[in-house]
Protein backbone atom coordinates (compact mmCIF):
# COMPACT_ATOMS: atom_id res chain seq x y z
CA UNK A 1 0.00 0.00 0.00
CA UNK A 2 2.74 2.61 0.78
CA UNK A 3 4.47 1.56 -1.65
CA UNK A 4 2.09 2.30 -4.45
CA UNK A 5 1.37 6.05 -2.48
CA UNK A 6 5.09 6.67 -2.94
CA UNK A 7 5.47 5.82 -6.62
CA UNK A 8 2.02 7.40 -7.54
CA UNK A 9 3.37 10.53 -5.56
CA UNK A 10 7.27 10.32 -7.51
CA UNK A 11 5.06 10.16 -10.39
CA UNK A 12 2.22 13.00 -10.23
CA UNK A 13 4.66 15.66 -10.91
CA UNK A 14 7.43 14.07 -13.25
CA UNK A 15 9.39 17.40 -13.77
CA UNK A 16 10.19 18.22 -10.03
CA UNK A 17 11.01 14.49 -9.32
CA UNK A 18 13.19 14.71 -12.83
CA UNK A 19 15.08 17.72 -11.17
CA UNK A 20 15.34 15.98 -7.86
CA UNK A 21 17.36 12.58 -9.59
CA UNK A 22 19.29 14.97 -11.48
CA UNK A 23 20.36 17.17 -8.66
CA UNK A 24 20.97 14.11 -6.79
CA UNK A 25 23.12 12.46 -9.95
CA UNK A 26 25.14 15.81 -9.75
CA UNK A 27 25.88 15.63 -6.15
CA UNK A 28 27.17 12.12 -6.74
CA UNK A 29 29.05 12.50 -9.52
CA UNK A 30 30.75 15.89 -8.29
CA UNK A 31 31.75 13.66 -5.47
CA UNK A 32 33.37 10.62 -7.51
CA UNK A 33 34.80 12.85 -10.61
CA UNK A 34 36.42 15.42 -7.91
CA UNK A 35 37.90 12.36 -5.52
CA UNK A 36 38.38 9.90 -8.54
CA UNK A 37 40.63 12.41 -9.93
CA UNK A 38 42.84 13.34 -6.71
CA UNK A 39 43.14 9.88 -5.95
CA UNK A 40 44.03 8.87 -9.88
CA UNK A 41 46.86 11.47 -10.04
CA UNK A 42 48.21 10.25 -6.89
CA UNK A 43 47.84 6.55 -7.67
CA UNK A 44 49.33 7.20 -11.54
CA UNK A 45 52.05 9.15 -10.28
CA UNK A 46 53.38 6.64 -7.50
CA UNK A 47 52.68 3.83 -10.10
CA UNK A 48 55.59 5.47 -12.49
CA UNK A 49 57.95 6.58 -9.36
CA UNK A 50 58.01 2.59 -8.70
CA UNK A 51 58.15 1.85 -12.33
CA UNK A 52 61.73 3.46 -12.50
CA UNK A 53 63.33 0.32 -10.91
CA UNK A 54 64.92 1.62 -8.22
CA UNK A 55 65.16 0.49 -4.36
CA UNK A 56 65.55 3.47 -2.88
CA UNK A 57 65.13 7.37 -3.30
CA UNK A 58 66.62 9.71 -1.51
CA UNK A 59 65.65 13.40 -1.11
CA UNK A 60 66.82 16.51 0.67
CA UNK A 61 65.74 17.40 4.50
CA UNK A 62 61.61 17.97 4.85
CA UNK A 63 61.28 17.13 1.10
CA UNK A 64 57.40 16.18 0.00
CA UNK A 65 56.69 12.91 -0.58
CA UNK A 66 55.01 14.76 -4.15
CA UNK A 67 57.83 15.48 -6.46
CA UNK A 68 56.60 18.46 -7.97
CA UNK A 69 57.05 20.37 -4.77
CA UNK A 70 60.97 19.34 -5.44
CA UNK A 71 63.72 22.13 -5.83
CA UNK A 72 67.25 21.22 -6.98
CA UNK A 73 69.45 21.75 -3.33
CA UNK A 74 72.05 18.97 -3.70
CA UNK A 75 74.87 19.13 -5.04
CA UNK A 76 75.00 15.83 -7.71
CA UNK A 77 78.60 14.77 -6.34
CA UNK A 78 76.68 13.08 -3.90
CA UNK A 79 75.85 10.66 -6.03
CA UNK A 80 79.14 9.25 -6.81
CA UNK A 81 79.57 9.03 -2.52
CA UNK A 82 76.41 7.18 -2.19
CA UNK A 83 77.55 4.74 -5.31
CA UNK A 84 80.67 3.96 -3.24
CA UNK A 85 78.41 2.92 -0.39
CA UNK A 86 78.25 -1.29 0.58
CA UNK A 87 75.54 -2.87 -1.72
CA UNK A 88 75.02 0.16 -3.72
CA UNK A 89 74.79 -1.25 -7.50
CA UNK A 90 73.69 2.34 -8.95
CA UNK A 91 73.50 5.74 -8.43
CA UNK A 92 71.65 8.26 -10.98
CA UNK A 93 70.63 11.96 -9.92
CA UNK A 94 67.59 13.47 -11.09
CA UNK A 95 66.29 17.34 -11.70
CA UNK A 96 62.68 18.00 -11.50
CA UNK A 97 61.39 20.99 -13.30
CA UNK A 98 57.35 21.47 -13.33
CA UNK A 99 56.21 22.64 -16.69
CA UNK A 100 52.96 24.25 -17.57
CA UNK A 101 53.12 24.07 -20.89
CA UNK A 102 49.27 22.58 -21.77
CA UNK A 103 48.97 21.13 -18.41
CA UNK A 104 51.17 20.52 -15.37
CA UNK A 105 54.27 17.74 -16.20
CA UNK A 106 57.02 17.36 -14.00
CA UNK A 107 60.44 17.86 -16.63
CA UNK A 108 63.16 14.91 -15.86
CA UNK A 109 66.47 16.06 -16.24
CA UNK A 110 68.66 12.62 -16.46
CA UNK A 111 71.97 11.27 -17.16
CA UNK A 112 71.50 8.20 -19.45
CA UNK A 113 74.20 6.10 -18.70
CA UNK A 114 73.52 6.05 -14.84
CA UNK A 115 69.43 5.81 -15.59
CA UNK A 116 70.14 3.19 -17.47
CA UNK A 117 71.64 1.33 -15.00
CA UNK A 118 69.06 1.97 -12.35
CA UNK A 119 65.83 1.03 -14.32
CA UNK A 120 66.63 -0.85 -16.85
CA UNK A 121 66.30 1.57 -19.81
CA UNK A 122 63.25 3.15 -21.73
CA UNK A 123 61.17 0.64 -24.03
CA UNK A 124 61.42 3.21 -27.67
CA UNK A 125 58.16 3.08 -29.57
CA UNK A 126 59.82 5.36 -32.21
CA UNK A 127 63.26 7.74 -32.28
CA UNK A 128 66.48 6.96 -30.02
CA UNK A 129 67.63 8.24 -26.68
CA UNK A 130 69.21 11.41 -25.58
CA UNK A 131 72.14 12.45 -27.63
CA UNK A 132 71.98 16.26 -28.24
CA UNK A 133 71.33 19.20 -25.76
CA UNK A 134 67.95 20.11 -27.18
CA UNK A 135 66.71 16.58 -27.30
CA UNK A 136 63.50 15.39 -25.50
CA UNK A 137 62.30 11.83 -24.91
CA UNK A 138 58.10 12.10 -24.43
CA UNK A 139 56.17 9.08 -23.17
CA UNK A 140 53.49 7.35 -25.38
CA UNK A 141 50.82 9.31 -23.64
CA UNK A 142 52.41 12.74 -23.50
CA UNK A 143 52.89 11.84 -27.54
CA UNK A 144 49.20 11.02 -27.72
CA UNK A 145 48.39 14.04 -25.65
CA UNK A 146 50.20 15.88 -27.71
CA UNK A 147 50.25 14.61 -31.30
CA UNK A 148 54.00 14.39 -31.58
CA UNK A 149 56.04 12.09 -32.94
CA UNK A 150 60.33 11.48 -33.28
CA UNK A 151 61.64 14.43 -35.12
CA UNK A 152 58.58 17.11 -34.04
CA UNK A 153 59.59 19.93 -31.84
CA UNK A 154 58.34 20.71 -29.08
CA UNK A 155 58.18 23.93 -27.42
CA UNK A 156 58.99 23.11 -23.35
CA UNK A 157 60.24 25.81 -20.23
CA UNK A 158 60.90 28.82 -23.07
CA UNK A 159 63.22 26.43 -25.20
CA UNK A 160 62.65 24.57 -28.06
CA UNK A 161 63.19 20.89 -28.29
CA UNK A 162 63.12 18.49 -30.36
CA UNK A 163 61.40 14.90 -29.97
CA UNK A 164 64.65 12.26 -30.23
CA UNK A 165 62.00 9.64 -29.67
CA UNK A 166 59.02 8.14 -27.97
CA UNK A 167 59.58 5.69 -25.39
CA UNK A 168 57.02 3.42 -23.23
CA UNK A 169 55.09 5.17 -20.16
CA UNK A 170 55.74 4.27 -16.42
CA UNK A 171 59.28 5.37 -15.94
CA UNK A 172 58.90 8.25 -13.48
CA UNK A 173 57.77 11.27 -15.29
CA UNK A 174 56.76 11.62 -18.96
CA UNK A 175 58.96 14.08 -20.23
CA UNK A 176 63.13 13.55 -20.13
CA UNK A 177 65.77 15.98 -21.21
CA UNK A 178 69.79 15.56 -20.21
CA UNK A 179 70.59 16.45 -16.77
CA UNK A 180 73.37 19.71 -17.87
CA UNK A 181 70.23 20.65 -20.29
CA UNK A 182 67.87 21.13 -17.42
CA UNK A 183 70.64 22.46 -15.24
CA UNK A 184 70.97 25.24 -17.34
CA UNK A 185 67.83 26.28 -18.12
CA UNK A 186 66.77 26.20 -14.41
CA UNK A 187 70.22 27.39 -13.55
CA UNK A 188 71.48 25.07 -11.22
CA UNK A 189 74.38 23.68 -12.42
CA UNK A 190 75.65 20.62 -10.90
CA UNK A 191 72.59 20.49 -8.73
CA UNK A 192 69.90 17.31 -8.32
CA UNK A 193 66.51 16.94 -6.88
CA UNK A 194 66.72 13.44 -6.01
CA UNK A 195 68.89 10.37 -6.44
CA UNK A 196 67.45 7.00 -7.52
CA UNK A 197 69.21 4.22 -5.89
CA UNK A 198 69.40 0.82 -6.98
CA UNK A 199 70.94 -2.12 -4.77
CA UNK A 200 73.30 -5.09 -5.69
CA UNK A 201 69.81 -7.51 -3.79
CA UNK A 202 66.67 -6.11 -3.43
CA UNK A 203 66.25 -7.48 -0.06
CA UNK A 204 69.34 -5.61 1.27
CA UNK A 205 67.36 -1.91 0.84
CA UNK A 206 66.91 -1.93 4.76
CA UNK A 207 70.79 -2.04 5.23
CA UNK A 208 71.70 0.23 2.46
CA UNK A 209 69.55 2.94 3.83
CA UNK A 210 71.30 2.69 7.40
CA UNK A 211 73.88 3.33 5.19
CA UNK A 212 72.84 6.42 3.38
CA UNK A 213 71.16 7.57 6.61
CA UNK A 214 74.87 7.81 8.46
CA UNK A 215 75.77 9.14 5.66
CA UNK A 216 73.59 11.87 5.30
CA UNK A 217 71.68 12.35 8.63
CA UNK A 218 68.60 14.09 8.01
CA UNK A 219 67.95 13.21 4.38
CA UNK A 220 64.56 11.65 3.67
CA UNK A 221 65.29 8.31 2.33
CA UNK A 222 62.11 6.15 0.91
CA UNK A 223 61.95 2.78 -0.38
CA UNK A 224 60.07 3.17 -3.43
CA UNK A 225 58.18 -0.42 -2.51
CA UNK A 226 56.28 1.26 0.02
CA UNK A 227 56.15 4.54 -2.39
CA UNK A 228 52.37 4.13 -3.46
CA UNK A 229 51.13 3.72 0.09
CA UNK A 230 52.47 6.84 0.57
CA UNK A 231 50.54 9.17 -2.50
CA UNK A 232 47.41 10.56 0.21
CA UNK A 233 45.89 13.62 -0.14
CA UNK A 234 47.31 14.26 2.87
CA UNK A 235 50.85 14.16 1.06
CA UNK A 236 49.61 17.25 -1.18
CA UNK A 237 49.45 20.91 0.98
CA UNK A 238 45.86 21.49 0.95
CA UNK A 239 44.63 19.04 -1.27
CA UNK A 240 42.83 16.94 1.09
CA UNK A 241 41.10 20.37 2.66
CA UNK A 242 40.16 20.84 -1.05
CA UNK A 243 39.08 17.37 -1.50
CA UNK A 244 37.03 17.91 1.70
CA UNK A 245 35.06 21.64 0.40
CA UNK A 246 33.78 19.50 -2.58
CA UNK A 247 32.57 16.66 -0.65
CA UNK A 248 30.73 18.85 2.05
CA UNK A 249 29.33 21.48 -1.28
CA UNK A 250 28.16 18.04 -2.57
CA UNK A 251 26.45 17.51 0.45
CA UNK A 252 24.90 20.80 0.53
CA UNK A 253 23.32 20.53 -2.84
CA UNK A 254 21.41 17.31 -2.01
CA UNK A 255 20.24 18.90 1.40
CA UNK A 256 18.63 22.21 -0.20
CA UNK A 257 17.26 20.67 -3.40
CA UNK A 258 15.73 17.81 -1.37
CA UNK A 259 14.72 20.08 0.67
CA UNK A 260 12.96 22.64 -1.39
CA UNK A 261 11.35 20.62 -3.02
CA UNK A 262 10.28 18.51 -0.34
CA UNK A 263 8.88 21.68 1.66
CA UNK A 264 7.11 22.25 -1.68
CA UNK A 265 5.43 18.91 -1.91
CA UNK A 266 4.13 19.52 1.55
CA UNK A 267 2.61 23.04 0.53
CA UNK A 268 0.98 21.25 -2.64
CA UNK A 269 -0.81 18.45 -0.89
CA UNK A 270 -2.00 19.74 1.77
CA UNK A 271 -5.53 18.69 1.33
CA UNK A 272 -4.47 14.65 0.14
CA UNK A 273 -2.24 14.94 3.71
CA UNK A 274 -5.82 16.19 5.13
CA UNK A 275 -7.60 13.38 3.56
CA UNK A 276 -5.19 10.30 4.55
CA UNK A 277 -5.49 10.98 8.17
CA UNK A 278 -9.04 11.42 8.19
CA UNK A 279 -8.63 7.93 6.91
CA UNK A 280 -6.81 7.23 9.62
CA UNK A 281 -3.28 7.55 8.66
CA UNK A 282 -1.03 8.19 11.51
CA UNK A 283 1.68 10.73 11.77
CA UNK A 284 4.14 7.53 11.07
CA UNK A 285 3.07 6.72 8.13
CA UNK A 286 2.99 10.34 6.59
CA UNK A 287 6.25 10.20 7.86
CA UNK A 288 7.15 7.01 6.39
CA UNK A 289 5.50 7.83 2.96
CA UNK A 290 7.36 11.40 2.48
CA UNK A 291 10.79 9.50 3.37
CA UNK A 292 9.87 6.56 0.76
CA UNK A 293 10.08 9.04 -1.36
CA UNK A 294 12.80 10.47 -0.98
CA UNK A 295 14.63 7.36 -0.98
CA UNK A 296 13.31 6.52 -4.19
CA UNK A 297 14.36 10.04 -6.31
CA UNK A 298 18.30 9.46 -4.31
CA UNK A 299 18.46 5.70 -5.17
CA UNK A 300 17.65 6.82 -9.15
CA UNK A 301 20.08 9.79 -8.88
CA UNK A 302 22.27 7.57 -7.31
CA UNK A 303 22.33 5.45 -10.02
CA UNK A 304 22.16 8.65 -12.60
CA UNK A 305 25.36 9.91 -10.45
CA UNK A 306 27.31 6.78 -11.04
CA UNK A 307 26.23 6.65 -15.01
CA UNK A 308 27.63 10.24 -15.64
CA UNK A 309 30.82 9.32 -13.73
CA UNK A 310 31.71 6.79 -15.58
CA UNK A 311 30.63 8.78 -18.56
CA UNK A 312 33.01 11.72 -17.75
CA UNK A 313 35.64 9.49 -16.85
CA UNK A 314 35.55 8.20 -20.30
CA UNK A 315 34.92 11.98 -22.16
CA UNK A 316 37.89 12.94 -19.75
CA UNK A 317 40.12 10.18 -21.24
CA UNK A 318 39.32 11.31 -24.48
CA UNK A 319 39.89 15.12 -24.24
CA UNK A 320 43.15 14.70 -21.50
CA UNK A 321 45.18 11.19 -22.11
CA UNK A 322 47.76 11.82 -19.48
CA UNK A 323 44.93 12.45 -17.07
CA UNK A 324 43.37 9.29 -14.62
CA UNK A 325 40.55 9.04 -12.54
CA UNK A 326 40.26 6.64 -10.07
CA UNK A 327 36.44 5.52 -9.73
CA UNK A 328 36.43 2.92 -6.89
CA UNK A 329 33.55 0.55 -4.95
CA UNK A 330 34.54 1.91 -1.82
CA UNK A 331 34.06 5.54 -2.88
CA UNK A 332 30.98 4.94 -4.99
CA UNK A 333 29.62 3.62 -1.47
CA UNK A 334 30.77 6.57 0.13
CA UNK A 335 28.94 8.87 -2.59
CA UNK A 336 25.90 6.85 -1.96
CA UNK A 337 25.48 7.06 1.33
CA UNK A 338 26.41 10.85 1.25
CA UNK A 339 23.41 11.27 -1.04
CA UNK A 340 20.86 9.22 0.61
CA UNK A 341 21.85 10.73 4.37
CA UNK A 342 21.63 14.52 2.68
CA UNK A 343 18.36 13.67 0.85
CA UNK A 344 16.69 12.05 3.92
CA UNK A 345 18.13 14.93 6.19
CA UNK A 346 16.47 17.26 3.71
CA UNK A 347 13.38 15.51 4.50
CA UNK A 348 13.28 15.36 8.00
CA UNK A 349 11.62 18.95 8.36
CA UNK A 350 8.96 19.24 5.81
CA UNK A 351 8.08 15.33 7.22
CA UNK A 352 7.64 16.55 10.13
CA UNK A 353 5.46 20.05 9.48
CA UNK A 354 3.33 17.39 7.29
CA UNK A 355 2.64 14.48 10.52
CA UNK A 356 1.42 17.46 12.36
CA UNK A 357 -1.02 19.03 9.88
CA UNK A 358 -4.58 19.37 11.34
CA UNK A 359 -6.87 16.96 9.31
CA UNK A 360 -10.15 19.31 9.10
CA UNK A 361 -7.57 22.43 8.42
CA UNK A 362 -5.90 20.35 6.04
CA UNK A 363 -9.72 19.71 4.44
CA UNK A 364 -10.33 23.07 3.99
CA UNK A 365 -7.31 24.60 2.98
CA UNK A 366 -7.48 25.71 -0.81
């Protein structure tokens, strides 16, 4: 019986329940696109930091666990002391450089020969390697991104390169240059933001940090296993306050459009409210019918929500290649229940003003 007042009521004005799912979809997918995209960068980026093939990585005091927040304040000598360290197979020093050329890439100066060594080389699509000062190595995705292919220049921090070739993703950043190259331009010669360390055995990393630690006491010094565990929110200044805003703005759409229209609803049926408790309909089961409702216009923007995710996911991976977003269970759960608690806390007033309507003024109101 309730069940058939609630769908006849969803039904009897189409539009306003149309706006409600859709409001309700937005909320949902607001939530999922804006988290699905903090927690994709994150996740991509650690995926490629471990993809270099390194043990360990070793930054300056207080560094940020996000590279792009990296300046160049060692000097790259210490390289060669770490390399003469116990169980130290190879040593390569890296310069970060954020570019915002089209989009925000993080710039890998590199020295070939020692990169080499540490990961294992670059699977090449197309082109060759570094060999010339203004030569650039862009992974397939940048070149997608992009358009380019080997032998297309490319126009990065005010110079002008050209593409030597195209080489597979997952091997720290996307874009490469030679180490002196990016020295110079940033003008920090003989300067690194990090050093990738790879050991003679993997399973002697624990030792080889003491190692570096005594060495340099005070460095941070990371195993790059343990590196994805690491890329939080919390690791990015103020992107977890960010990610927070959206949720609660979410949130706050749901409530008022809910809401509204709820309080609305109320105002229009007055005189069927009048007429069920004259039939003896108890203040529960107004109650119970207005929340039914409810329920029903979340659960189908719910499901709305979660369709236009997925659908912007896709439109996003068309438009941005280098870009992920990382739609999980556990968050679409989270959206859910966001949207169902806002909608029903939306209700909880105009339920209540309607349980304690006055059956003969309800009968005569007009």
């Amino acid at each position: 019986m309730i069940g058939q007042l609630v769908w006849k009521n969803a039904i009897h004005r189409p539009l306003r329940t149309l706006l409600g799912v859709v409001a309700v979809g937005v909320e949902v997918s607001l939530v999922l696109l804006i988290v699905g995209l903090t927690h994709g960068m994150l996740h991509e980026v650690g995926k490629r930091i471990e993809g270099v093939g390194a043990d360990i990585m070793v930054q300056p005091p207080s560094s940020s666990v996000f590279l792009a927040f990296s300046g160049a304040p060692m000097p790259e000598a210490l390289g060669q002391r770490i390399g003469e360290l116990a169980n130290v197979k190879a040593v390569t020093p890296v310069l970060l450089q954020l570019s915002s050329s089209g989009g925000l890439d993080i710039v890998y100066g590199i020295d070939p020969a020692s990169f080499r060594a540490v990961s294992d080389g670059f699977v090449y699509l197309q082109g060759h390697g570094l060999e010339k000062p203004d030569d650039v190595l862009v992974d397939d995705w940048y070149a997608r991104a992009k358009r380019l292919q080997a032998g297309d220049r490319l126009h990065l921090l005010g110079h002008e390169f050209r593409v030597a070739g195209v080489v597979e993703h997952g091997k720290g950043a996307r874009v490469f240059v030679l180490l002196h190259t990016l020295q110079q331009i940033t003008g920090s010669p003989g300067k690194a933001s990090l050093f990738f360390v790879k050991c003679t055995v993997p399973g002697l990393t624990g030792e080889v940090m003491k190692r570096i630690g005594k060495l340099l006491p005070g460095y941070e010094i990371r195993p790059l296993r343990d590196y994805l565990s690491l890329m939080t929110p919390t690791s990015v200044p103020g992107l977890n306050t960010f990610v927070d805003a959206m949720i609660a703005l979410a949130g706050a759409i749901g409530f008022l459009v809910i809401f509204l229209s709820m309080y609305t609803t109320i105002i229009e049926r007055t005189r069927d409210i009048g007429i069920l408790k004259s039939l003896g309909a108890s203040k529960g089961y107004i109650v119970k019918a207005l929340m039914g409702e409810t329920t029903l216009v979340c659960v189908a923007g719910v499901l709305f929500g979660i369709g236009m995710s997925f659908g912007g996911q896709l439109l996003m991976r068309g438009l941005f290649p280098t870009l992920t977003i990382l739609i999980t269970p556990a968050w679409i759960l989270r959206a859910t229940l966001l949207a169902i608690g806002a909608g029903l806390a939306g209700t909880c007033y105009p339920a209540w003003l309607a349980s304690r309507k006055d059956p003969v003024e309800a009968l005569a109101y007009e």
